[in-house]
N, C-alpha and C. Protein backbone atom coordinates (compact mmCIF):
# COMPACT_ATOMS: atom_id res chain seq x y z
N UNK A 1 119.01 45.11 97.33
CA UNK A 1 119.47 46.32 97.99
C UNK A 1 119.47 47.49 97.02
N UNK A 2 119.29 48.52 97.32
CA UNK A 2 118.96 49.69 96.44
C UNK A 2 120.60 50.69 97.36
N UNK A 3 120.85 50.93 95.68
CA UNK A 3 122.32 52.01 95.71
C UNK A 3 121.54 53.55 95.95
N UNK A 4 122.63 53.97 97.04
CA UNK A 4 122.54 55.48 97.19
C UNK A 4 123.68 56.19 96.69
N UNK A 5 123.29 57.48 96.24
CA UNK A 5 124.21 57.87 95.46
C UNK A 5 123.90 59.48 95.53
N UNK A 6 125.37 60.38 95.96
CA UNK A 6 125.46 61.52 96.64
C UNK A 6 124.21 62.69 96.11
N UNK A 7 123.41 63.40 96.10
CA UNK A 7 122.90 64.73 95.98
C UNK A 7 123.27 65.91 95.39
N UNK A 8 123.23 66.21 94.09
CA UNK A 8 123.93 67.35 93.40
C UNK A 8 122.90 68.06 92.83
N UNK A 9 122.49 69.51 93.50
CA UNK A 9 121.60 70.18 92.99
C UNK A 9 121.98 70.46 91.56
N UNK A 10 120.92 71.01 90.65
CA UNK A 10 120.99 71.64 89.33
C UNK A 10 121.92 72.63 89.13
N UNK A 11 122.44 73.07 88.16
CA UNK A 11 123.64 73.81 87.74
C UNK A 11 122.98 75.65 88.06
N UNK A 12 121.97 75.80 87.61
CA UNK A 12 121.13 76.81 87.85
C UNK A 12 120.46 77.31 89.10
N UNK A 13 120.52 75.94 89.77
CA UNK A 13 120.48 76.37 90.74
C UNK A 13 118.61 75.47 91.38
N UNK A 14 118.16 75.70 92.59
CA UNK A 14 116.35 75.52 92.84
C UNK A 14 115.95 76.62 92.29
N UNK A 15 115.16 76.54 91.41
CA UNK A 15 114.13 77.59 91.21
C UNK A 15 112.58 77.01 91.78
N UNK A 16 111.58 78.12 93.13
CA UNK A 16 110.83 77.74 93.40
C UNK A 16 109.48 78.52 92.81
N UNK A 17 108.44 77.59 92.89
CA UNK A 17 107.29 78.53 92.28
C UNK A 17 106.89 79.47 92.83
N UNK A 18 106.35 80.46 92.28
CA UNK A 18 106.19 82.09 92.59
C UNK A 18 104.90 81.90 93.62
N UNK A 19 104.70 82.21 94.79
CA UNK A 19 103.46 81.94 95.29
C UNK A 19 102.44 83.57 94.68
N UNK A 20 102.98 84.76 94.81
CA UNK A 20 102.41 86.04 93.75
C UNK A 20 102.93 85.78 92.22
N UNK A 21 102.08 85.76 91.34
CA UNK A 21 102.44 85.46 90.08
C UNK A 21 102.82 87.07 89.75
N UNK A 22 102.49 88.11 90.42
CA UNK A 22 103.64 89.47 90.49
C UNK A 22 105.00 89.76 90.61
N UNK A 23 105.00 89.14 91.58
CA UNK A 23 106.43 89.03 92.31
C UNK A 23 107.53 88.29 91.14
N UNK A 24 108.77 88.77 90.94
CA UNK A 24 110.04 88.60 90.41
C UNK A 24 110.61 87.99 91.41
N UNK A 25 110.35 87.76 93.01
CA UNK A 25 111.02 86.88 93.68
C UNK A 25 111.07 85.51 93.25
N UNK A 26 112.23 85.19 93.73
CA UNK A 26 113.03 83.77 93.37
C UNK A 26 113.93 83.47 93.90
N UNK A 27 113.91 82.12 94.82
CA UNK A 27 115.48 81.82 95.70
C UNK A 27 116.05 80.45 94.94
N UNK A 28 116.98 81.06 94.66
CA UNK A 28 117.68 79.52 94.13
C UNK A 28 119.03 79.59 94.95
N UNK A 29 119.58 78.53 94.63
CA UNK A 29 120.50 77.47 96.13
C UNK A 29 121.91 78.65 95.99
N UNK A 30 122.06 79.31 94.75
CA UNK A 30 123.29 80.47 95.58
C UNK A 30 122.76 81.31 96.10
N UNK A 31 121.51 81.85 95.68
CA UNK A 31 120.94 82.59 96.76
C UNK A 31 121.02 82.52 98.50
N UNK A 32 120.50 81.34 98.45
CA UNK A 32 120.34 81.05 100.07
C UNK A 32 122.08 80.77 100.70
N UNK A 33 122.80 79.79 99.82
CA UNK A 33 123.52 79.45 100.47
C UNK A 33 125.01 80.45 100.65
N UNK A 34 124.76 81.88 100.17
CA UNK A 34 125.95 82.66 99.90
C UNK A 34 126.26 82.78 101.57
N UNK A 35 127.03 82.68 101.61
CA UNK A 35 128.38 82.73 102.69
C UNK A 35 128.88 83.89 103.21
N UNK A 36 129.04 84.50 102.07
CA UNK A 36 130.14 86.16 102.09
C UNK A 36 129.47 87.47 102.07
N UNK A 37 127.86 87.46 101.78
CA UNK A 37 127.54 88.27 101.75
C UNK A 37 126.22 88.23 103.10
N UNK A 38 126.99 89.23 103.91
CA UNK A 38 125.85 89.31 104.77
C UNK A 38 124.31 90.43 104.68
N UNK A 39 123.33 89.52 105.33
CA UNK A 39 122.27 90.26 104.67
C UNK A 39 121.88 91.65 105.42
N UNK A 40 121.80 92.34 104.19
CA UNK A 40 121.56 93.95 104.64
C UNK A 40 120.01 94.33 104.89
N UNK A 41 118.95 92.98 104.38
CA UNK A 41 117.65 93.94 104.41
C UNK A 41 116.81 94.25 105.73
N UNK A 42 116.31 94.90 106.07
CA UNK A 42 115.18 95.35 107.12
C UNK A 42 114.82 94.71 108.01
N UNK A 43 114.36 93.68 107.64
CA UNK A 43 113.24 91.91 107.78
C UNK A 43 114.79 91.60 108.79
N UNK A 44 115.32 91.24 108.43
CA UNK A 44 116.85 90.32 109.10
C UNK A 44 117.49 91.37 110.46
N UNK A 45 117.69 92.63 109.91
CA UNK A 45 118.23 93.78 110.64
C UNK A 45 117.32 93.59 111.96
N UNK A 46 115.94 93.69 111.49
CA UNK A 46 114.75 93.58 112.64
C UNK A 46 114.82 93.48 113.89
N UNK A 47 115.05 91.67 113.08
CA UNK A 47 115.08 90.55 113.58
C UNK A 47 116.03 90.48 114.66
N UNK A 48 116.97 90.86 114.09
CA UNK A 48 118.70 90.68 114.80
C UNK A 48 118.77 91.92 115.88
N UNK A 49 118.06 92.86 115.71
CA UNK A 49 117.55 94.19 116.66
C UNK A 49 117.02 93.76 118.12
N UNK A 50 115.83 92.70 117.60
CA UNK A 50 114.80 92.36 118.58
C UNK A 50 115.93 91.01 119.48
N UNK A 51 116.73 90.35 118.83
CA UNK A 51 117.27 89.02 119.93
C UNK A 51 118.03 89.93 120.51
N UNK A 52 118.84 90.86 120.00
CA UNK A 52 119.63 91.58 120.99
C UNK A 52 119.24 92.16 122.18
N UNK A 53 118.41 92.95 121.79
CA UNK A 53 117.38 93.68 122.74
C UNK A 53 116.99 92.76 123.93
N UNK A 54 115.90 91.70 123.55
CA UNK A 54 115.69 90.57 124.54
C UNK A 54 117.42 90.27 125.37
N UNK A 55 118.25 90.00 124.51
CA UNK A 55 119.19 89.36 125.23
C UNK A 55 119.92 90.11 126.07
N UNK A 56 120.10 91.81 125.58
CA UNK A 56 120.52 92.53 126.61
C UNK A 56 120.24 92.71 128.04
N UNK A 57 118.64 92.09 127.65
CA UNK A 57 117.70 92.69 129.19
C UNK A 57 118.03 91.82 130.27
N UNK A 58 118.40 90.45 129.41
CA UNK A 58 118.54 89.23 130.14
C UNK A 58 119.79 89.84 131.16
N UNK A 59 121.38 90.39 129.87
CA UNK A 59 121.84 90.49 130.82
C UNK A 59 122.59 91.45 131.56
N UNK A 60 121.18 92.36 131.65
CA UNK A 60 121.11 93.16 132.98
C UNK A 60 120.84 92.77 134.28
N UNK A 61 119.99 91.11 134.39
CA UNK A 61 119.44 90.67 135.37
C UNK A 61 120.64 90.02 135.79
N UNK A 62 122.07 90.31 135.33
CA UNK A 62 122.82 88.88 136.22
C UNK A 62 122.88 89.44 137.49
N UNK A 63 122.57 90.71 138.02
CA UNK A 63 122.77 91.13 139.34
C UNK A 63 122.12 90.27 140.24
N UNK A 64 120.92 89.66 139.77
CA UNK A 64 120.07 88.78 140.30
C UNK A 64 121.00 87.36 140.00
N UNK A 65 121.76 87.17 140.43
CA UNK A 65 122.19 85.76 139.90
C UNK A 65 122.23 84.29 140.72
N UNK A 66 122.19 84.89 142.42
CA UNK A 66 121.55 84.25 143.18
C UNK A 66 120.04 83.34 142.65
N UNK A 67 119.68 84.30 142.38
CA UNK A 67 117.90 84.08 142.20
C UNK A 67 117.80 83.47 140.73
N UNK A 68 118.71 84.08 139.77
CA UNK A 68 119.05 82.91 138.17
C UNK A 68 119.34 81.09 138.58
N UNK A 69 120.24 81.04 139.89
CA UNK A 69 120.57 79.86 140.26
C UNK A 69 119.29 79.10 141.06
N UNK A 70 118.47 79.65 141.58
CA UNK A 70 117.56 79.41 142.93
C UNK A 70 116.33 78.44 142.36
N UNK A 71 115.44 77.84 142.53
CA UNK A 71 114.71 77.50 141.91
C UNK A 71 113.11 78.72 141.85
N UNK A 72 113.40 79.50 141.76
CA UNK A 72 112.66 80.32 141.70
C UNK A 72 111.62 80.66 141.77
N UNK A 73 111.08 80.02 143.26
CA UNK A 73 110.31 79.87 143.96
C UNK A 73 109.03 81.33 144.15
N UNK A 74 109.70 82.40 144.33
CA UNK A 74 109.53 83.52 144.34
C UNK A 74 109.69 84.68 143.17
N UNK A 75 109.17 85.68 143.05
CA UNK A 75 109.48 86.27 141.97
C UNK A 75 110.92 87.36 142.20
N UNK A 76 111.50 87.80 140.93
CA UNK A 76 112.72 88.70 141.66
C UNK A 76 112.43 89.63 141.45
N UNK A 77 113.36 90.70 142.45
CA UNK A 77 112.78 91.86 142.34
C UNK A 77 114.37 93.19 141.34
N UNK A 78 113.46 93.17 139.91
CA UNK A 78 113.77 93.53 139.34
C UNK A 78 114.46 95.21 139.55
N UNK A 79 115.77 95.34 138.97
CA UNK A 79 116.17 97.09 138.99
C UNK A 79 115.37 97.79 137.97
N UNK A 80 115.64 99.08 138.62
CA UNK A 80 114.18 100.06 137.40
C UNK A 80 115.13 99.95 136.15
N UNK A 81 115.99 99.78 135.65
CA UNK A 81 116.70 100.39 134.59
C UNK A 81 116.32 98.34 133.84
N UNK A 82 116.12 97.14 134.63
CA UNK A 82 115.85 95.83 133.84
C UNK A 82 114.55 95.87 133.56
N UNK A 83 113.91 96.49 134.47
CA UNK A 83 112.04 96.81 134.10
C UNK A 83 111.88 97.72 132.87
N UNK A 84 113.14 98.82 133.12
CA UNK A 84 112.45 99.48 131.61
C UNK A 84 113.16 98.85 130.81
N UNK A 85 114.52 98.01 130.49
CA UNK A 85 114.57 97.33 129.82
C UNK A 85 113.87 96.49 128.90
N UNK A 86 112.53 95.54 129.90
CA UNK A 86 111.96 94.76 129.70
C UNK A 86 111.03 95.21 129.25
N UNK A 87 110.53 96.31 129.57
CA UNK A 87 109.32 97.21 128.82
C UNK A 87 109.14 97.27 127.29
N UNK A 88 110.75 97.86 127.26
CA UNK A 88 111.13 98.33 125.89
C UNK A 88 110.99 96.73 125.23
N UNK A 89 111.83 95.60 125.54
CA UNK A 89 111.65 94.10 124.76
C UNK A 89 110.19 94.32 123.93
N UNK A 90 109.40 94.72 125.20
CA UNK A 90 108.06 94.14 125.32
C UNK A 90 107.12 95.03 123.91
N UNK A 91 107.23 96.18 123.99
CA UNK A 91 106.90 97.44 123.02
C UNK A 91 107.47 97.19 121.73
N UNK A 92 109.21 96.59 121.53
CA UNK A 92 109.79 96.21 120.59
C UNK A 92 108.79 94.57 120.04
N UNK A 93 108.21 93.81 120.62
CA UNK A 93 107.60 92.66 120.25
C UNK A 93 106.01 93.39 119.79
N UNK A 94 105.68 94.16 120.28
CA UNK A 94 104.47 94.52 119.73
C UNK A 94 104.29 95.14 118.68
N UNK A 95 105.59 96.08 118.31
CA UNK A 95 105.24 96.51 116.92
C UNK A 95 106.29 95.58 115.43
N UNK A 96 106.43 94.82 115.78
CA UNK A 96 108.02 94.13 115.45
C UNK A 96 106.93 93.19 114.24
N UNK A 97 105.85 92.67 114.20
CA UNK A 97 105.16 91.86 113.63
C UNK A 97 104.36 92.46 112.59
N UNK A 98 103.63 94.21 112.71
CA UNK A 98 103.45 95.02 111.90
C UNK A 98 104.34 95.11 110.77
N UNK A 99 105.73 95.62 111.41
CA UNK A 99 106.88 95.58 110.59
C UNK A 99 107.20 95.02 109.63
N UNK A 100 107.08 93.38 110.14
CA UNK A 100 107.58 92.09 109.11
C UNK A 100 106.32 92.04 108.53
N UNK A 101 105.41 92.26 109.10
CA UNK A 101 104.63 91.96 107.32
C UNK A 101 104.39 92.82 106.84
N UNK A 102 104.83 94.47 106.72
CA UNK A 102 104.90 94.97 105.74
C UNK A 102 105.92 94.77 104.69
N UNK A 103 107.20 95.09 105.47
CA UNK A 103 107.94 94.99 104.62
C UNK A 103 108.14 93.51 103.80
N UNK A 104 107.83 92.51 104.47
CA UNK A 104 107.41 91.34 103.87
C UNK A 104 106.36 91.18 102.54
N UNK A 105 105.74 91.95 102.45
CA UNK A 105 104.31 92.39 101.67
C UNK A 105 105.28 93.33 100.49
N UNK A 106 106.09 94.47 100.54
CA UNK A 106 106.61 95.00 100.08
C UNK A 106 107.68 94.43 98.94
N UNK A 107 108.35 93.69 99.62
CA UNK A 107 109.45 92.62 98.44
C UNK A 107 108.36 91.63 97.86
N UNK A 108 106.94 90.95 98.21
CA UNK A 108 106.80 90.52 97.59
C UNK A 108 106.20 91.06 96.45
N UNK A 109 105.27 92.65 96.76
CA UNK A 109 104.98 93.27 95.31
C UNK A 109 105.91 94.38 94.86
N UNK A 110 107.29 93.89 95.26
CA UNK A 110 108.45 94.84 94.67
C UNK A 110 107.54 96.41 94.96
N UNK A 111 107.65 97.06 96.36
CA UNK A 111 107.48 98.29 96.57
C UNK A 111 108.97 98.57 97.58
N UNK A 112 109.48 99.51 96.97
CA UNK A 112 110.88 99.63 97.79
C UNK A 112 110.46 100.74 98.99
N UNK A 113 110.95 100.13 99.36
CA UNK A 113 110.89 101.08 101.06
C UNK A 113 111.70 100.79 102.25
N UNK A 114 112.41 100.14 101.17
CA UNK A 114 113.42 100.20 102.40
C UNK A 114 114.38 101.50 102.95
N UNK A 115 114.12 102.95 102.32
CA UNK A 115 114.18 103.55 103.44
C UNK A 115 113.55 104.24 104.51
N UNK A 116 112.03 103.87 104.35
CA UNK A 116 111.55 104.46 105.34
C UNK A 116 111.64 102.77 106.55
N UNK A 117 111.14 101.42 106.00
CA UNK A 117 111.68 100.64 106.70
C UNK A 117 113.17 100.53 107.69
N UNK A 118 114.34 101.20 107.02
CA UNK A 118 115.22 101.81 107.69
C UNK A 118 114.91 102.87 108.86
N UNK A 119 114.40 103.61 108.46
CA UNK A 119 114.38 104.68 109.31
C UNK A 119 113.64 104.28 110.60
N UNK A 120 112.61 103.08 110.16
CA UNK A 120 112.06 102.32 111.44
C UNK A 120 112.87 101.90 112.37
N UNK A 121 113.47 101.29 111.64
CA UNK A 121 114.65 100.53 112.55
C UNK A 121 115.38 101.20 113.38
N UNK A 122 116.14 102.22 112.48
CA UNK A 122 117.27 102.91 113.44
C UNK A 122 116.37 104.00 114.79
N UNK A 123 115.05 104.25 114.34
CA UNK A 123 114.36 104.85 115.34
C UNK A 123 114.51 104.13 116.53
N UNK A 124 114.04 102.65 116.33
CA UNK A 124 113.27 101.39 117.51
C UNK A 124 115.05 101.43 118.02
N UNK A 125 116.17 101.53 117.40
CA UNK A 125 117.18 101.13 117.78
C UNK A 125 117.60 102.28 118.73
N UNK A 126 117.59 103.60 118.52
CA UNK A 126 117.43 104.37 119.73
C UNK A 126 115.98 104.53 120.57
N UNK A 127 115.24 104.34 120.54
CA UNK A 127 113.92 103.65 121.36
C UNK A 127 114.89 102.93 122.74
N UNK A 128 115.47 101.88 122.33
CA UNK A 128 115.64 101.26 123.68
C UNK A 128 116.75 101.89 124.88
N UNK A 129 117.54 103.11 124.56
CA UNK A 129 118.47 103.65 125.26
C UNK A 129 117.87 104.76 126.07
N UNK A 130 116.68 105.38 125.17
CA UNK A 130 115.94 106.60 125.29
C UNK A 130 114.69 105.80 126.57
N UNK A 131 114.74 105.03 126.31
CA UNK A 131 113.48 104.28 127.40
C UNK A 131 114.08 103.83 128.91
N UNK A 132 115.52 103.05 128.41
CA UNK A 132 115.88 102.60 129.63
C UNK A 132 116.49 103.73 130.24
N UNK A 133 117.12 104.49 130.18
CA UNK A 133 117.76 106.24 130.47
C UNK A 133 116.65 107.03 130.96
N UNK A 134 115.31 106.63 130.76
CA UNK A 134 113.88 107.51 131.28
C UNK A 134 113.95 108.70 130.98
N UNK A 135 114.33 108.76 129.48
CA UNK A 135 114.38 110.27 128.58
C UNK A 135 112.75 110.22 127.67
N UNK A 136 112.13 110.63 128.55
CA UNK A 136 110.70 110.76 128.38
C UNK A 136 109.90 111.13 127.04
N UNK A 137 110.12 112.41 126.84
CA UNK A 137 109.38 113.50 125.94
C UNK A 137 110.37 112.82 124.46
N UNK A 138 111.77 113.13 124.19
CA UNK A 138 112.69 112.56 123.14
C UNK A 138 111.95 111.67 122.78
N UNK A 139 111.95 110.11 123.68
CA UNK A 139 111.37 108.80 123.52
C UNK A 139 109.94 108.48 123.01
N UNK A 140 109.55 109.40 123.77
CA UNK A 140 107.69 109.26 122.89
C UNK A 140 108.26 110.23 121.65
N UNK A 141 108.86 111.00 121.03
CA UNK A 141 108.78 111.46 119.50
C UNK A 141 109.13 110.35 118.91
N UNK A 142 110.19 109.81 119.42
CA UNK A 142 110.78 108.68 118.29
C UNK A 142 110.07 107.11 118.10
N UNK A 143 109.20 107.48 119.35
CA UNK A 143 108.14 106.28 119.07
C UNK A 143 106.63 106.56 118.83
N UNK A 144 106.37 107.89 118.16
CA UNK A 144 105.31 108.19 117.06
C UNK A 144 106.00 108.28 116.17
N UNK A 145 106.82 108.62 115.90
CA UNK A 145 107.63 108.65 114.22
C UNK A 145 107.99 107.45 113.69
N UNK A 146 108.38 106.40 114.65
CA UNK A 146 108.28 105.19 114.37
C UNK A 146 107.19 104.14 114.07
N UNK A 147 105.77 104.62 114.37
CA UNK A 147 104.95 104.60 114.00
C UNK A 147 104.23 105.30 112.69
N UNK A 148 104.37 106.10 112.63
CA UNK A 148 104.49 106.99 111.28
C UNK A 148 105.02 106.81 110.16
N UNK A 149 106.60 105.70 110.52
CA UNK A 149 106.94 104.77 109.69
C UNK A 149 106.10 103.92 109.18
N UNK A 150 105.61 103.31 109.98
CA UNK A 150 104.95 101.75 109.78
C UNK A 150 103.39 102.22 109.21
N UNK A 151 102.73 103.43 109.34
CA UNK A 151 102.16 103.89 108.90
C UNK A 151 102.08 104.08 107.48
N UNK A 152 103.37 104.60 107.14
CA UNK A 152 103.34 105.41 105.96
C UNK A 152 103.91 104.09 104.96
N UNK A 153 104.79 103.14 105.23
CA UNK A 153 104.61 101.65 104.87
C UNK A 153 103.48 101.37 104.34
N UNK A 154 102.35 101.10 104.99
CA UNK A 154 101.12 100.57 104.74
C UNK A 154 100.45 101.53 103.98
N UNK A 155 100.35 102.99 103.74
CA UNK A 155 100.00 103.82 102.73
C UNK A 155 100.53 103.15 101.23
N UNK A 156 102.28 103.22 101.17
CA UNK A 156 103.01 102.57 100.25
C UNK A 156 102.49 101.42 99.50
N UNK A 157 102.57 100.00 100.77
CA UNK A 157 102.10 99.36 100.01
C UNK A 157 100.48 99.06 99.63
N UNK A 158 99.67 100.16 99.90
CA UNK A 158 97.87 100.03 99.17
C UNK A 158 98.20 100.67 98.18
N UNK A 159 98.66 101.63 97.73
CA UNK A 159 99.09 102.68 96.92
C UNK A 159 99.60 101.66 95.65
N UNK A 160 100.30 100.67 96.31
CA UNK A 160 100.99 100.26 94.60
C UNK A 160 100.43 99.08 94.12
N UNK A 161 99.58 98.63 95.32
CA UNK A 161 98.65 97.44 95.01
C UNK A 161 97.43 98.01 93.72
């Protein structure tokens, strides 16, 4: 019979290999496993932007809740304010992948931008009030400038490559 015997990472911690031999990134096990500090960067903020968003839209539909229970045989017929809801999800998933791999691209060749990456965000984050409210003209500025973000991102990071 072979003894098992408990799991105690290194004192230092995992150090993993650099996949950019550029990059100063490095996660070791307090890294990942910190507790107390919640994460502030872009990439996560995004992220946590986009489930909300989806999940809000969801629940705008409980008016439909008959039809949530039904086997849903038929399609429902959505309110204009869950359609533009769902619009916005939908616009938020299409540029949401641009996003992450810039700024993804960015930490890995240490180009800081996280404030124009910010400024993405908090744009897309009024994006979805300005869309479902059918505040027209406002809503298309803040979704070329939000583009203009993600634009000027990708200037950034060729520029430092």
């Amino acid at each position: 019979m072979s003894s098992t015997r408990a799991f105690t990472p290194p004192k230092g911690g995992f150090q993993y290999p650099r996949v950019f031999p550029n990059s100063k990134l490095t996660l070791t096990s307090k890294q990942s496993n910190s507790k107390n500090a919640p994460s502030k960067n872009p990439e996560t903020l995004a992220l946590n932007q986009s489930t909300i968003q989806i999940t809000l839209a969801k629940l705008m539909d409980m008016g439909n809740l008959s039809y949530l229970l039904s086997s849903r045989d038929e399609p429902a017929q959505d309110s204009v304010m869950l359609a533009r809801a769902k619009r916005a999800a939908v616009n938020l998933q299409e540029s949401l992948p641009a996003f992450l791999a810039l700024a993804i691209l960015g930490l890995i060749y240490e180009v800081d931008m996280v404030l124009v990456a910010s400024i993405w965000l908090a744009l897309r984050a009024a994006y979805i009030p300005l869309y479902v409210f059918n505040i027209t003209h406002i809503r298309s500025v803040v979704w070329v400038v939000a583009t203009g973000c993600l634009i000027c991102m990708a200037v950034m990071l060729v520029g430092a490559i």
